[in-house]
C-alpha atoms as a PDB file:
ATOM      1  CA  UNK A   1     157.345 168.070  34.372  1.00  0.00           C
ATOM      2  CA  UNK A   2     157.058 164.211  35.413  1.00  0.00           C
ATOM      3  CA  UNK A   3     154.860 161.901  33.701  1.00  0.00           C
ATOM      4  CA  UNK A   4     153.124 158.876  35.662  1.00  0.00           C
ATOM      5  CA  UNK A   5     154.430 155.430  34.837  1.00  0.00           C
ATOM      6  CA  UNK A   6     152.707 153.690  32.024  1.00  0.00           C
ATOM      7  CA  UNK A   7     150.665 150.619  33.103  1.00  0.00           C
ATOM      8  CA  UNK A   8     151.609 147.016  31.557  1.00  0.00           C
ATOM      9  CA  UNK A   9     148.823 145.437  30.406  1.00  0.00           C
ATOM     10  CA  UNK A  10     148.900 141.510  29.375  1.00  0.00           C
ATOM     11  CA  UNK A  11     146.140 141.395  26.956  1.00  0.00           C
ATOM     12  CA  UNK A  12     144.883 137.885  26.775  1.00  0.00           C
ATOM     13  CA  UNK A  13     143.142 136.783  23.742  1.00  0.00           C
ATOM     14  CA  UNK A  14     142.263 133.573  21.764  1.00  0.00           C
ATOM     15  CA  UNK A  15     142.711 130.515  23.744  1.00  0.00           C
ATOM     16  CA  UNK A  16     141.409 127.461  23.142  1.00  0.00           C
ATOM     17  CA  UNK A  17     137.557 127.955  22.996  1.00  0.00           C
ATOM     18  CA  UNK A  18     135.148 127.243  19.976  1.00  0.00           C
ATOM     19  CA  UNK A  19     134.819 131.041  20.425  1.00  0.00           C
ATOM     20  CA  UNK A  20     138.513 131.432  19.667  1.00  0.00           C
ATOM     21  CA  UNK A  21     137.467 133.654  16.404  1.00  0.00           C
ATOM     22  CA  UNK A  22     135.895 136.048  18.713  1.00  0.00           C
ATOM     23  CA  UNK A  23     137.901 136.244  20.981  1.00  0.00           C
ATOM     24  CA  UNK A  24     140.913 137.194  18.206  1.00  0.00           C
ATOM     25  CA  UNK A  25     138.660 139.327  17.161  1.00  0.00           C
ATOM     26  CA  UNK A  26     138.022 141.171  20.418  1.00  0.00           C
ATOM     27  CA  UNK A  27     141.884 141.681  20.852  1.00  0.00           C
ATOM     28  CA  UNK A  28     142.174 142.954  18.183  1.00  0.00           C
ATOM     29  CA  UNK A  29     139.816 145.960  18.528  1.00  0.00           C
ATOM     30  CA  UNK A  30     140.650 146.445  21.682  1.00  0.00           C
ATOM     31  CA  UNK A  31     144.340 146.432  20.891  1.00  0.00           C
ATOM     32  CA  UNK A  32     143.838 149.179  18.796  1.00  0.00           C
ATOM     33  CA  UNK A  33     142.110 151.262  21.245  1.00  0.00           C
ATOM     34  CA  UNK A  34     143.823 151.075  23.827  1.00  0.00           C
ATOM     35  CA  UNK A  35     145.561 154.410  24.769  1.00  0.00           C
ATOM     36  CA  UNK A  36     149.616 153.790  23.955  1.00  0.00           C
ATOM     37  CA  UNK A  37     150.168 156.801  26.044  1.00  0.00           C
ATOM     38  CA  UNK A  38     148.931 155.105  29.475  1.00  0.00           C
ATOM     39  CA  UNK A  39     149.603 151.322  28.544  1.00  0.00           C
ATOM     40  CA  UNK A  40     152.607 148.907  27.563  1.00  0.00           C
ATOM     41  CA  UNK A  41     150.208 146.516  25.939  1.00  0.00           C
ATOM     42  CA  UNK A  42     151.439 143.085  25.346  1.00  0.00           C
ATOM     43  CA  UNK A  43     149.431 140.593  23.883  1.00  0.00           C
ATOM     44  CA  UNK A  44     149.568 136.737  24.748  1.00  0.00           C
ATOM     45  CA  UNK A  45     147.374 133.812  23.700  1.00  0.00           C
ATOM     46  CA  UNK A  46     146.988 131.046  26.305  1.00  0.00           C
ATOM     47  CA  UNK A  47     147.070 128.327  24.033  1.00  0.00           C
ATOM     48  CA  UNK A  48     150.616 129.132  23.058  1.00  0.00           C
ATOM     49  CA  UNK A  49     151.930 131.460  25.300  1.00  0.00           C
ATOM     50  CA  UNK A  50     150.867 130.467  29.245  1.00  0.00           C
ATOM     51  CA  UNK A  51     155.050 129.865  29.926  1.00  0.00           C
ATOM     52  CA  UNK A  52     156.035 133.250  28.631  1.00  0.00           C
ATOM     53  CA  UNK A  53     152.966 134.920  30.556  1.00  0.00           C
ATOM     54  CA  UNK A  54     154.190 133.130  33.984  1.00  0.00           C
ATOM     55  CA  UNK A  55     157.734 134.219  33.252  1.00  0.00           C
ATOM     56  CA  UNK A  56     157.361 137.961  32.828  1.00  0.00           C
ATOM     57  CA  UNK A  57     154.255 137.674  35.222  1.00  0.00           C
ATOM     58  CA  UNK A  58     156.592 139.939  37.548  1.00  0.00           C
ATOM     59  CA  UNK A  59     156.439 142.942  34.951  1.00  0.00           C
ATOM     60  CA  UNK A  60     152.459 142.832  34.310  1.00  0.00           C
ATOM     61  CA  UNK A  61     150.343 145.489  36.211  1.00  0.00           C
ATOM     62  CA  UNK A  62     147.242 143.921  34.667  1.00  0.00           C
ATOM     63  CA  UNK A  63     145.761 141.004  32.630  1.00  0.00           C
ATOM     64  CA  UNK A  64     142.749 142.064  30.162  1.00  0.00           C
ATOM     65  CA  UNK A  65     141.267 138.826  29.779  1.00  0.00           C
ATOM     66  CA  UNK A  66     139.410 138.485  26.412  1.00  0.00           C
ATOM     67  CA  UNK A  67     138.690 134.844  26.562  1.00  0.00           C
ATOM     68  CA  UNK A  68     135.388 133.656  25.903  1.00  0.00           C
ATOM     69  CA  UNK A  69     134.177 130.247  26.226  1.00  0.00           C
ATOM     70  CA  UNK A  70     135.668 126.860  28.231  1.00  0.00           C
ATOM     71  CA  UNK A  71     139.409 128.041  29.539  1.00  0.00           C
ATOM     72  CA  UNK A  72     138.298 131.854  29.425  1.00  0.00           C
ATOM     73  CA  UNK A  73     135.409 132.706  30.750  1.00  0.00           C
ATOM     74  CA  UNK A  74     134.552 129.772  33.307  1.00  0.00           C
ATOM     75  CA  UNK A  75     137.345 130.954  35.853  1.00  0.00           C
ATOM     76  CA  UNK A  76     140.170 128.377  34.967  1.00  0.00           C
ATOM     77  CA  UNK A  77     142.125 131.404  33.652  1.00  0.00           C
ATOM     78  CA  UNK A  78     140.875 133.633  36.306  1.00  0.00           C
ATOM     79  CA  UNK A  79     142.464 130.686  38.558  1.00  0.00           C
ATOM     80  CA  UNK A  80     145.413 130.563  36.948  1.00  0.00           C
ATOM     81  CA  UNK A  81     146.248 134.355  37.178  1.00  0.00           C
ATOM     82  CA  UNK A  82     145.315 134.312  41.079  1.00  0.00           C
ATOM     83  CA  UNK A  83     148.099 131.878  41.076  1.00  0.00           C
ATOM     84  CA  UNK A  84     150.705 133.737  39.959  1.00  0.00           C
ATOM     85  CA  UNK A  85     149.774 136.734  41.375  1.00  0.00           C
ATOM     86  CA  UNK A  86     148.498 138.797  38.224  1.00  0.00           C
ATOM     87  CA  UNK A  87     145.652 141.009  39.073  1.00  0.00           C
ATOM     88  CA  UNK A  88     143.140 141.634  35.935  1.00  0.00           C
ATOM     89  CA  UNK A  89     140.152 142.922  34.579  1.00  0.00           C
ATOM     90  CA  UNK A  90     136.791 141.216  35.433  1.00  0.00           C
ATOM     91  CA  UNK A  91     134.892 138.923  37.425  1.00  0.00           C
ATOM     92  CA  UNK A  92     136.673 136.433  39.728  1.00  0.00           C
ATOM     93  CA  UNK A  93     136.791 132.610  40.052  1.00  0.00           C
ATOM     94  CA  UNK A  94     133.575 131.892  41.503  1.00  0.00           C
ATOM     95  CA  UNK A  95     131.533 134.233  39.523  1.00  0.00           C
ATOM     96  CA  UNK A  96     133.116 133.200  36.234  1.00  0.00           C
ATOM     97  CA  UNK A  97     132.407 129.627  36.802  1.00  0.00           C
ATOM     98  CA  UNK A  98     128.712 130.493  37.333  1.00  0.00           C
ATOM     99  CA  UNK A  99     128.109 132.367  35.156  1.00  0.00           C
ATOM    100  CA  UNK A 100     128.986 129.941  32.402  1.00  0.00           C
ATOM    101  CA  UNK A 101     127.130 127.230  33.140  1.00  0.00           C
ATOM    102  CA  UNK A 102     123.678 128.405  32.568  1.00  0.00           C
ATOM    103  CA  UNK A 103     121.553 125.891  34.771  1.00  0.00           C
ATOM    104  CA  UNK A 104     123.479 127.278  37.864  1.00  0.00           C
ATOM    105  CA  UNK A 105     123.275 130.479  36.784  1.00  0.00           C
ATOM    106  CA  UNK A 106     119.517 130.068  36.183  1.00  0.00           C
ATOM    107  CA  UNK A 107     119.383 128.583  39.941  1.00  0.00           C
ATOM    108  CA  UNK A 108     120.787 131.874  41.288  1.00  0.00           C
ATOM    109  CA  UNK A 109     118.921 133.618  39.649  1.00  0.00           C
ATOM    110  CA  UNK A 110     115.902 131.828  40.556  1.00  0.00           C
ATOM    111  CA  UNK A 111     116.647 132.139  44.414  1.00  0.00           C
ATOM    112  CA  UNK A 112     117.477 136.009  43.729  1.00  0.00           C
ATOM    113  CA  UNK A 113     113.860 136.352  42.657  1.00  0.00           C
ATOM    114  CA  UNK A 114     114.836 136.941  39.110  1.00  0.00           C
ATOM    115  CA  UNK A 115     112.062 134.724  36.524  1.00  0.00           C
ATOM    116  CA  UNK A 116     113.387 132.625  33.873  1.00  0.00           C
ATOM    117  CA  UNK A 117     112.209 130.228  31.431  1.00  0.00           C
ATOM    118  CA  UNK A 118     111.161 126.417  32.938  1.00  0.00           C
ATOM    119  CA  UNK A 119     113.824 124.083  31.912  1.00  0.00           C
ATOM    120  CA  UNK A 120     115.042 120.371  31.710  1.00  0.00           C
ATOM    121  CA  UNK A 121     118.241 119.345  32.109  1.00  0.00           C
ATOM    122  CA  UNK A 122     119.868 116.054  29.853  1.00  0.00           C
ATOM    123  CA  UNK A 123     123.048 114.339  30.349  1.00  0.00           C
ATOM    124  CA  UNK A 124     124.454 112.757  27.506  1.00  0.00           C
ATOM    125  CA  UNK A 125     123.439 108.974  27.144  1.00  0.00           C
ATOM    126  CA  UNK A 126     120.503 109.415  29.728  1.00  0.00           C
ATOM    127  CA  UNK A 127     117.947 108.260  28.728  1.00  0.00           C
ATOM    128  CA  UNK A 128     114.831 111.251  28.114  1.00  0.00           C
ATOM    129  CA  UNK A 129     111.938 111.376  25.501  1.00  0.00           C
ATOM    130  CA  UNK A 130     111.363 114.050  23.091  1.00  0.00           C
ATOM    131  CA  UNK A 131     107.499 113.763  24.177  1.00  0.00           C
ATOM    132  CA  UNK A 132     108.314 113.744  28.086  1.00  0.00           C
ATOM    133  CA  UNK A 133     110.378 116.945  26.872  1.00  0.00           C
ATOM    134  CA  UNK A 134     106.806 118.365  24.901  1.00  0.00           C
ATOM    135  CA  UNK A 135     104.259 117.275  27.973  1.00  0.00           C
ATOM    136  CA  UNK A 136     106.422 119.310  30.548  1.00  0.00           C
ATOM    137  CA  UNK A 137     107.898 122.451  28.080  1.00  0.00           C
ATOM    138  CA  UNK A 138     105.408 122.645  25.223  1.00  0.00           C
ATOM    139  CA  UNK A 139     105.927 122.325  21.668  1.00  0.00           C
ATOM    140  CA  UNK A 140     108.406 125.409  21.088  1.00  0.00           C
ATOM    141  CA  UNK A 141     111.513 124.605  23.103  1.00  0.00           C
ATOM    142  CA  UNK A 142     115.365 126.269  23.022  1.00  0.00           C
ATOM    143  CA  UNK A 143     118.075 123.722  23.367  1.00  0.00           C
ATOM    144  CA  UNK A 144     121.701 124.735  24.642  1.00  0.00           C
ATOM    145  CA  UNK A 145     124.365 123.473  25.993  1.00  0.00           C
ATOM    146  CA  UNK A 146     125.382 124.325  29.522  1.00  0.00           C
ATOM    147  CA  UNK A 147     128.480 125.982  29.358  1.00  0.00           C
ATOM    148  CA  UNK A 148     128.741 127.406  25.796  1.00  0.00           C
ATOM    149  CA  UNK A 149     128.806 130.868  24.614  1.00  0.00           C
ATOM    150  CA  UNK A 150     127.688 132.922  21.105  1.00  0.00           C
ATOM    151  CA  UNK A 151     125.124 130.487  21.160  1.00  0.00           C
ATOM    152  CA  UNK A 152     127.149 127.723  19.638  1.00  0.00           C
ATOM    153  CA  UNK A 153     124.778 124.316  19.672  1.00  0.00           C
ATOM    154  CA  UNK A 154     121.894 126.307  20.506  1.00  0.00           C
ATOM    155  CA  UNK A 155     118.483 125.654  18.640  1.00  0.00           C
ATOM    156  CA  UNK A 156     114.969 127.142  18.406  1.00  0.00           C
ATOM    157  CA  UNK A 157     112.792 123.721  18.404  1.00  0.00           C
ATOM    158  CA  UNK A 158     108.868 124.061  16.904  1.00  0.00           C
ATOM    159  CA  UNK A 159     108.725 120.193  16.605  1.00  0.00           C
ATOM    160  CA  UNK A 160     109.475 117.102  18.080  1.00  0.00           C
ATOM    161  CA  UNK A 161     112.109 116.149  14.939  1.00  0.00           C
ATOM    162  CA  UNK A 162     114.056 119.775  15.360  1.00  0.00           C
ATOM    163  CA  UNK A 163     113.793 118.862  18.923  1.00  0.00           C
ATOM    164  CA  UNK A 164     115.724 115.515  18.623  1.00  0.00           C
ATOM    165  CA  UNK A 165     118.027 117.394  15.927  1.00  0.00           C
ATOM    166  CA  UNK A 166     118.532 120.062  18.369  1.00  0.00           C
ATOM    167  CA  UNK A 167     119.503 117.900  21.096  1.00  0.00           C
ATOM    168  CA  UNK A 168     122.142 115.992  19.006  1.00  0.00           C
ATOM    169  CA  UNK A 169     123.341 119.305  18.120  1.00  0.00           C
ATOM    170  CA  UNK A 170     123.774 120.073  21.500  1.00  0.00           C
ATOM    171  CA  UNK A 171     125.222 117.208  23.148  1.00  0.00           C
ATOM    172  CA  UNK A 172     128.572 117.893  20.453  1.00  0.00           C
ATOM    173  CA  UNK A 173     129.372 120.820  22.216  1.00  0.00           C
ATOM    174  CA  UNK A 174     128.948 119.339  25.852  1.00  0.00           C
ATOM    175  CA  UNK A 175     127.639 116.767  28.259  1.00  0.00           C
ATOM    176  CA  UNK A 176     125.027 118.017  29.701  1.00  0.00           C
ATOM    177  CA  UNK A 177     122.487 120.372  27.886  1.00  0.00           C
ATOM    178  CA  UNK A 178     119.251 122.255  28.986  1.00  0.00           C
ATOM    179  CA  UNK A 179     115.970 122.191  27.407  1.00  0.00           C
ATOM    180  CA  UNK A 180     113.975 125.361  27.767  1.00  0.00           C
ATOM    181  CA  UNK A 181     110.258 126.617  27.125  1.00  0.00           C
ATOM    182  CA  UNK A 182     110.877 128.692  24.703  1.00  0.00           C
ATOM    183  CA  UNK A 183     109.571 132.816  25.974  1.00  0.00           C
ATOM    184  CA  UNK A 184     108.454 134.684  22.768  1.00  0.00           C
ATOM    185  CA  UNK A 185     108.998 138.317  23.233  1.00  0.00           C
ATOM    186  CA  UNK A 186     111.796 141.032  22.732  1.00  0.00           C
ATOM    187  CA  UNK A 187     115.817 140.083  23.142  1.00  0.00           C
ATOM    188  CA  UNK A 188     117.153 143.236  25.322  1.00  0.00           C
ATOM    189  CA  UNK A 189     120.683 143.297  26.594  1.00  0.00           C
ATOM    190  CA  UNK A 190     121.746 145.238  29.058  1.00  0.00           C
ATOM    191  CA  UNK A 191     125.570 146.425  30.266  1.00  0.00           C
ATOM    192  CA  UNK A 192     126.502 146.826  33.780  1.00  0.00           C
ATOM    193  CA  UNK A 193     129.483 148.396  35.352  1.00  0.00           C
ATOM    194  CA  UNK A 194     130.609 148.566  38.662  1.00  0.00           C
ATOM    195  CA  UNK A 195     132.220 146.796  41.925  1.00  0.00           C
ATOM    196  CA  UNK A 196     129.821 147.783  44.959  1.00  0.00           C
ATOM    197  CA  UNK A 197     128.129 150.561  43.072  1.00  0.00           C
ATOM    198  CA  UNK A 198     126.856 149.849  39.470  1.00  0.00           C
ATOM    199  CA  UNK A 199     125.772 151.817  36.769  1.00  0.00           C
ATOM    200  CA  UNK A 200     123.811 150.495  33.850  1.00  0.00           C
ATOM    201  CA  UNK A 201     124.434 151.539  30.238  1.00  0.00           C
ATOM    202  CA  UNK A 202     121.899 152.460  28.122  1.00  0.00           C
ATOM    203  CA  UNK A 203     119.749 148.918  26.525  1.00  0.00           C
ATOM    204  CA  UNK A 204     120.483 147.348  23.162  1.00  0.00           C
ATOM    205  CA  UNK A 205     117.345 145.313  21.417  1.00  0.00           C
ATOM    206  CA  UNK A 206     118.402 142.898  18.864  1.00  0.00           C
ATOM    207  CA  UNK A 207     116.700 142.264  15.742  1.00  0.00           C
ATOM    208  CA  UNK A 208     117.983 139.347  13.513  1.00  0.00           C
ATOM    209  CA  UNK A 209     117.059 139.554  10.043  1.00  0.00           C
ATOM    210  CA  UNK A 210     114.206 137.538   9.593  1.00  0.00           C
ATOM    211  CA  UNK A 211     115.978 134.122   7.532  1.00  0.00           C
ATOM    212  CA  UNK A 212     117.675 133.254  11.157  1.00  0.00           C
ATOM    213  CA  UNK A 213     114.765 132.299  13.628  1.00  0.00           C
ATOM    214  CA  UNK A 214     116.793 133.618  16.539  1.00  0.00           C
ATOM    215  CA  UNK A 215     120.092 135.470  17.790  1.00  0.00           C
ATOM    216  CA  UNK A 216     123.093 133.142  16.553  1.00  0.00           C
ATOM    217  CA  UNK A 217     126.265 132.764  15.779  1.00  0.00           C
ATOM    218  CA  UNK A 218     126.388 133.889  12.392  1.00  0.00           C
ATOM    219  CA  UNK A 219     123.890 137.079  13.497  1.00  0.00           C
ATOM    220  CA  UNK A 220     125.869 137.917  16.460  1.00  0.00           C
ATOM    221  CA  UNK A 221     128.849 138.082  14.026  1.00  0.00           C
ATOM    222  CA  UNK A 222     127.550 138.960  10.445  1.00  0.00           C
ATOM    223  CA  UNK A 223     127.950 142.639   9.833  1.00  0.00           C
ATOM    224  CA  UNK A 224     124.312 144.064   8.821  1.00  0.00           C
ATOM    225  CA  UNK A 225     123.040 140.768  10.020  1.00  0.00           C
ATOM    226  CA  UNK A 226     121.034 141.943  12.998  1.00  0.00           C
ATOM    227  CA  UNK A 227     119.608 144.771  13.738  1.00  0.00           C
ATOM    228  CA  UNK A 228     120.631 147.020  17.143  1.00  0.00           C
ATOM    229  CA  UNK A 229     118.540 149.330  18.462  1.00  0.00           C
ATOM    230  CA  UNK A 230     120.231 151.470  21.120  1.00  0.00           C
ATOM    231  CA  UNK A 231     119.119 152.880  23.213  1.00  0.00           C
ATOM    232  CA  UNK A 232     115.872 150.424  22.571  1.00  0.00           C
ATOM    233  CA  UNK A 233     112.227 151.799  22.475  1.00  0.00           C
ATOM    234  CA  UNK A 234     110.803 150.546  25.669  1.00  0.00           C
ATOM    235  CA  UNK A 235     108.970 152.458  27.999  1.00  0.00           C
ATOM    236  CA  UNK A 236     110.462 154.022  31.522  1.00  0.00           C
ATOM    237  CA  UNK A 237     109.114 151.645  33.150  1.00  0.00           C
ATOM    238  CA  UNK A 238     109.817 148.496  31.781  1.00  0.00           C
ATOM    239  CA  UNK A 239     113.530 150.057  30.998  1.00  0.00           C
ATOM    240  CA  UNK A 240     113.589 150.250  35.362  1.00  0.00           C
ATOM    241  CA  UNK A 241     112.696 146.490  35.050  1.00  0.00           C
ATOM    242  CA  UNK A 242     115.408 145.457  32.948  1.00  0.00           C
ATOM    243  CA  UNK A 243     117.876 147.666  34.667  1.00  0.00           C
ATOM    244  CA  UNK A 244     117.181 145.988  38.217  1.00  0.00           C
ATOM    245  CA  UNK A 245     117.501 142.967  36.579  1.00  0.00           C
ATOM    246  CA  UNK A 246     120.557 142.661  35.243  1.00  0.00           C
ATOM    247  CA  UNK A 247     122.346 144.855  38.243  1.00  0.00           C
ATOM    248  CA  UNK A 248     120.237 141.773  40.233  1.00  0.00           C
ATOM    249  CA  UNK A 249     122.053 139.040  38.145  1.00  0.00           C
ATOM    250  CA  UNK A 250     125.165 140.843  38.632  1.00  0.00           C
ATOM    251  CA  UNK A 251     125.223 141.038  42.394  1.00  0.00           C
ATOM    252  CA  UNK A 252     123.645 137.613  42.730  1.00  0.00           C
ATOM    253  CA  UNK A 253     126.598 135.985  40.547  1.00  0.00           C
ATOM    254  CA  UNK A 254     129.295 138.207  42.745  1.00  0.00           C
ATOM    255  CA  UNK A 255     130.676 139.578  39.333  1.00  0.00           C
ATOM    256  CA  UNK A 256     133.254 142.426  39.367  1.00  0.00           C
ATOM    257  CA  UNK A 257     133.688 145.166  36.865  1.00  0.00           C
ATOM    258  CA  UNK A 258     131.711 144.838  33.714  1.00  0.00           C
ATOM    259  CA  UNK A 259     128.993 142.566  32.728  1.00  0.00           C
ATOM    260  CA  UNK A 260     126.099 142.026  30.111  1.00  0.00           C
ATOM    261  CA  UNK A 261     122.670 140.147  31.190  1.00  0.00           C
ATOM    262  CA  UNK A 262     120.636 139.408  27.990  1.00  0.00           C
ATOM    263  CA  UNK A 263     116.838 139.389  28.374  1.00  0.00           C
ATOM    264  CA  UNK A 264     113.990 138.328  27.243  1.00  0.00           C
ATOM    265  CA  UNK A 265     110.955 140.734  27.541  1.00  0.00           C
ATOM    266  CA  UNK A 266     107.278 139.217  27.200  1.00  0.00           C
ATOM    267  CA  UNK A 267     104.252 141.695  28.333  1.00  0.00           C
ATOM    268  CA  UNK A 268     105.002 142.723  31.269  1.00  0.00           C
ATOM    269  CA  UNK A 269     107.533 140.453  32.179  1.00  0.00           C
ATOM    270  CA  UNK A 270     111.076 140.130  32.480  1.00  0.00           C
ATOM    271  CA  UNK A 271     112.855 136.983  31.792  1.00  0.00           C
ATOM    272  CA  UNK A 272     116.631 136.522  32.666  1.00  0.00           C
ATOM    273  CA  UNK A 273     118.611 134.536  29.896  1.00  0.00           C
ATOM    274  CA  UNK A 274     122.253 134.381  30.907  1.00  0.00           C
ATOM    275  CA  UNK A 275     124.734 136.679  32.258  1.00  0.00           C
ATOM    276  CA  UNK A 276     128.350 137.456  30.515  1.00  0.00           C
ATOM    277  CA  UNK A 277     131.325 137.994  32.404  1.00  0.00           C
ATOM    278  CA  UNK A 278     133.458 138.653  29.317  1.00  0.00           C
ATOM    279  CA  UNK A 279     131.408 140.375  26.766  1.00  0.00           C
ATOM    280  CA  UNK A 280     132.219 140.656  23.215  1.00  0.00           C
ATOM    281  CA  UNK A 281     134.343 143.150  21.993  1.00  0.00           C
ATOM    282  CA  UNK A 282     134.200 142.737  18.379  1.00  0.00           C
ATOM    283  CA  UNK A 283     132.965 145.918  15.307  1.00  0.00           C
ATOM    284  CA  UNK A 284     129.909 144.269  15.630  1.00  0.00           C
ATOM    285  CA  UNK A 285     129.201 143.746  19.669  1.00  0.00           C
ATOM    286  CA  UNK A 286     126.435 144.791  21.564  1.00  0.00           C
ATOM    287  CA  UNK A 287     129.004 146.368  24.955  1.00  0.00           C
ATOM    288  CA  UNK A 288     130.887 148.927  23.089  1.00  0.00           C
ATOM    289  CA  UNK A 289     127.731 149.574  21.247  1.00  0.00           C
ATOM    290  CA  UNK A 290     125.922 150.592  24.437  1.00  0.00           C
ATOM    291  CA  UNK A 291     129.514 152.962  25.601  1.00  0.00           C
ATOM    292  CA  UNK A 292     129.373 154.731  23.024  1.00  0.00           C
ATOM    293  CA  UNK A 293     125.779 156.232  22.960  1.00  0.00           C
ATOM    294  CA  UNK A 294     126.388 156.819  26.723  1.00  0.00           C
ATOM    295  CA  UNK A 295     129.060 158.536  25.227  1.00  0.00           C
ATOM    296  CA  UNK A 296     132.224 156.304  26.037  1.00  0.00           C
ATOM    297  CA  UNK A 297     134.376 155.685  23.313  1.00  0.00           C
ATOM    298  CA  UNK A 298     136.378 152.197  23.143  1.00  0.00           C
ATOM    299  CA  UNK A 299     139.040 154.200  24.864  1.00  0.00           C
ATOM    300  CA  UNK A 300     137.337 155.909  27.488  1.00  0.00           C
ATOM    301  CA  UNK A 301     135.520 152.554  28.428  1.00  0.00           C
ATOM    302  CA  UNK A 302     138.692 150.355  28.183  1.00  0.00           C
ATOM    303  CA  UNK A 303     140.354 153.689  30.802  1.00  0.00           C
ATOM    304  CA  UNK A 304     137.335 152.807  32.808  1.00  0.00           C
ATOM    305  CA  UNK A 305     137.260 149.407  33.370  1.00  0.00           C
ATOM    306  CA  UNK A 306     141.200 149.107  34.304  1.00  0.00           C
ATOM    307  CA  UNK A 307     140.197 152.031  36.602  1.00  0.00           C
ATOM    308  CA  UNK A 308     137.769 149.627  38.296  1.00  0.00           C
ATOM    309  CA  UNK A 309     140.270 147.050  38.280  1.00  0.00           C
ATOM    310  CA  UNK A 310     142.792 148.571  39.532  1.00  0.00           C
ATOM    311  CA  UNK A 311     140.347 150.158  42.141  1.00  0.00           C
ATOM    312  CA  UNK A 312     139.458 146.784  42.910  1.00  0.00           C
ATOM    313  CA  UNK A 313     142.407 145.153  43.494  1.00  0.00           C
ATOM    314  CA  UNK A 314     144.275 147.944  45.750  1.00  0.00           C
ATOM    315  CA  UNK A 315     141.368 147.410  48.231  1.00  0.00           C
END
């Protein structure tokens, strides 16, 4: 009886991101369930390891890139491995990089026919006034940086002084920032797999506990912080909508493999936030959430997504 040769897998994880917790975090999960019967699995960070990777890049099948934020997740590691000739897991250059800078995104989205939430863009030292910001947004505004993820430097504004605060806020975690109308209604996220044909796992709603005014860092990352609700209690309909949407967002961004669009839903209305290219893959994230009540365990989806790689790569 012959056995089929194991596949070497370079799993990529921490980097040099303010998300660098996370990302350790998702490595190390995913580490652990990844079948040892099918894989070699070895494990490099790119802050410390990027020599050793492009040594034994001759002996990797496949990078499983688990970098989120700035050097991860905005193609400049995607870049790098297209280099050196290491196929991996995951959108390409061009749809990492725009996917994570939101006012791009938000532009292709736009033109795709997807709505979103009016916005302002600031650079840093340009010169903008808090009640320009009010006449054209309205009083409740979200301020984020534009290329940031696990909405570090993001803030819910109700006033003009959060608003300044907000900005400031911003501004430390990049150079330009966007200032949004802020769209009351229900956070929805929604998982997407696929390369030409894409499949949509079943929707997650997010609940924060009520002392954090909307979905941040610490409730992304808290256990028992937020609440998930999958799949969420929406009607058929609207569930259609937000479906559509995010497979929308991920052919309009030319992603590859896996993604998760989060959403805002108001009435009738859906509202396009931002589109991941490297979800989360932490206890506590929303993607292997989703797997599992389509019935995909960590394993099965990890199998599934190399499979797509793989698929992807061979032509």
């Amino acid at each position: 009886m012959t056995t089929s040769k194991k596949i070497n897998i370079a799993l990529l994880a921490g980097g040099y991101s303010n998300e660098r917790k996370v990302s350790l975090d998702s490595g190390d999960t995913v580490y652990c369930a990844l079948d040892k019967g099918k894989y070699n699995i070895i494990r490099y960070d790119p802050r410390d390891d990027l020599k050793l990777l492009f040594d034994q890049r001759s002996n990797i099948d496949l990078a499983l890139i688990l970098l989120h934020g700035s050097l991860g997740e905005d193609g400049r590691i995607q870049g790098f491995l297209d280099t050196i000739g290491i196929p991996f897991v995951g959108s390409g250059i061009l749809a990492s990089a725009m996917a994570s800078n939101k006012k791009i995104a938000k532009h292709i989205y736009k033109n795709s026919g997807l709505n979103v939430a009016r916005d302002i863009s600031l650079f840093k030292n340009e010169k903008c006034t808090p009640e320009l910001i009010i006449k054209n947004l309205g009083l409740l505004t979200v301020v984020k940086p534009v290329s940031e993820g696990s909405s570090l430097g993001v803030s819910v504004c109700k006033n003009k002084k959060e608003l300044i605060n907000g900005i400031r806020l911003a501004f430390q975690y990049n150079t330009e920032i966007l200032v949004e109308q802020f769209v009351k209604g229900r956070e929805i996220s929604c998982c997407v797999i696929g390369n030409k044909e894409l499949i949509t796992l079943p929707l997650v709603e997010v609940l924060p506990d009520q002392k954090y005014n909307f979905f941040n860092y610490e409730a992304k990352y808290t256990p028992g912080a937020t609440r998930e609700i999958c799949p969420a209690s929406i009607s058929e309909e609207m569930e259609v909508k937000i479906q559509d949407s995010a497979k929308k967002a991920h052919s309009a961004l030319k992603c590859s493999v896996w993604s998760r669009t989060d959403i805002i839903v108001k009435g009738s209305k859906v509202y396009v936030l931002e589109t991941n290219t490297i979800p989360g893959m932490t206890e506590t994230s929303l993607f292997p959430l989703s797997a599992r009540k389509a019935g995909l365990s960590m394993c099965q989806l990890l199998d599934k997504l190399i499979e797509l790689s793989l698929e992807s790569c061979h032509g």
